[in-house]
Protein backbone atom coordinates (compact mmCIF):
# COMPACT_ATOMS: atom_id res chain seq x y z
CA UNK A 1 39.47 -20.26 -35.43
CA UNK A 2 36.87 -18.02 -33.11
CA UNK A 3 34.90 -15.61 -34.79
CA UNK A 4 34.68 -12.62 -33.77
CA UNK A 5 31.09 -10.70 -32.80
CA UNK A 6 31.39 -7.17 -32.61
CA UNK A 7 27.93 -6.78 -31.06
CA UNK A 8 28.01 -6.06 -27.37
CA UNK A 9 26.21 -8.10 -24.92
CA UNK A 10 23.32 -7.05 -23.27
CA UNK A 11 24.22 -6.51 -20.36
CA UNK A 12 27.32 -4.63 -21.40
CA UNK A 13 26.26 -1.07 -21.18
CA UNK A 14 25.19 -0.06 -17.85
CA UNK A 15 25.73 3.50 -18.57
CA UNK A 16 24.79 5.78 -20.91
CA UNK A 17 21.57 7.13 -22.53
CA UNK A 18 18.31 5.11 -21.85
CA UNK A 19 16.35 4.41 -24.65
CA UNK A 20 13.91 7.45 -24.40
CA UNK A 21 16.71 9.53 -24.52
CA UNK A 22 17.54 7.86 -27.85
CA UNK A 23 14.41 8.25 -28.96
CA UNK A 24 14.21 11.88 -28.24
CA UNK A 25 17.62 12.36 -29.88
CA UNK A 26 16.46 10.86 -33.24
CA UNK A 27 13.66 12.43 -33.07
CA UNK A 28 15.39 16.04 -32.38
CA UNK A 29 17.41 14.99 -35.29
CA UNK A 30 14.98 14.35 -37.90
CA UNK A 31 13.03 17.60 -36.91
CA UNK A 32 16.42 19.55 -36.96
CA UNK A 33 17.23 18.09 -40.45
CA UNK A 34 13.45 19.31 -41.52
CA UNK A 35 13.83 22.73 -40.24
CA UNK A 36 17.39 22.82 -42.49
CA UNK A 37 15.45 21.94 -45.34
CA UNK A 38 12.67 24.20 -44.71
CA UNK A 39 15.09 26.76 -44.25
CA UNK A 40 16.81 25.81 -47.66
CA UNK A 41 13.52 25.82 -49.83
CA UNK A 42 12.30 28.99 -47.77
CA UNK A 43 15.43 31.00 -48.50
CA UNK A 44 16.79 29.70 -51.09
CA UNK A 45 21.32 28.70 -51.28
CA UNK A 46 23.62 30.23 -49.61
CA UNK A 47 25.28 32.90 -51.56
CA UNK A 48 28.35 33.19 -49.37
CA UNK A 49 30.85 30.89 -47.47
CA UNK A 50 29.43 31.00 -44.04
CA UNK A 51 26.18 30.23 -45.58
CA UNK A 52 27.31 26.94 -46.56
CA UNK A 53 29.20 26.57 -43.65
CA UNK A 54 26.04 26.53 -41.46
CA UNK A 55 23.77 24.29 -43.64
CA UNK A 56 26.88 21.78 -43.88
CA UNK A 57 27.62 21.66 -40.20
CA UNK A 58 23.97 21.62 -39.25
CA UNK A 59 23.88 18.59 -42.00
CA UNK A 60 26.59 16.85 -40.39
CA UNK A 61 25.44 16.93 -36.66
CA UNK A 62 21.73 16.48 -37.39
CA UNK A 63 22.89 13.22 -39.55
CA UNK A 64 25.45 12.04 -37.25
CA UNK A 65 22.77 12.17 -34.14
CA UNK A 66 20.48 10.84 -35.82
CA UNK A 67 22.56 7.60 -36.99
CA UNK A 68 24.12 7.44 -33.56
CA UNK A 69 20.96 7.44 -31.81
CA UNK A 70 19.32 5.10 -34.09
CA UNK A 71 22.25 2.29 -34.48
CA UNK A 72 22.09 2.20 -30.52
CA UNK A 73 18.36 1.31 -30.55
CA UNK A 74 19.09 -1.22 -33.38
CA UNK A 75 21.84 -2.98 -31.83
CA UNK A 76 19.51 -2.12 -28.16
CA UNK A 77 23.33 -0.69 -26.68
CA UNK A 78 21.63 1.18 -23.86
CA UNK A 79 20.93 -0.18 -20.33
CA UNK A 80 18.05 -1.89 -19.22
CA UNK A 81 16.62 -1.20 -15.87
């Protein structure tokens, strides 16, 4: 039976973001995830429904870039000049 490697190969992505653009984009995350908590402890909850619907949207995209970016520099998906 073959097993099956999910990782791609290295020479697999030619396109897509270079690895200083994933560093910038995890980096852009983290400092967008501070300025929601700064924003949090500086103001206080939300008292209202678009309130939370800001912090949890700004949560979710600051998180999600910030995973994305960093799996791909993990796994080193990005191309290699």
């Amino acid at each position: 039976m073959a097993s099956h490697d999910n990782r791609p190969s290295q020479s697999t992505n030619r396109f897509g973001p270079s690895r200083g653009d994933l560093i910038f984009r995890a980096c852009f995350a983290v400092a967008g995830l501070a300025l929601t908590a700064g924003a949090l402890l500086w103001r206080g909850l939300p008292h209202g429904p678009g309130g939370w619907e800001a912090i949890i949207i700004s949560l979710v995209f600051f998180a999600g870039t910030r995973g994305w970016s960093v799996r791909r520099l993990v796994r080193g998906d990005y191309p290699r000049s």
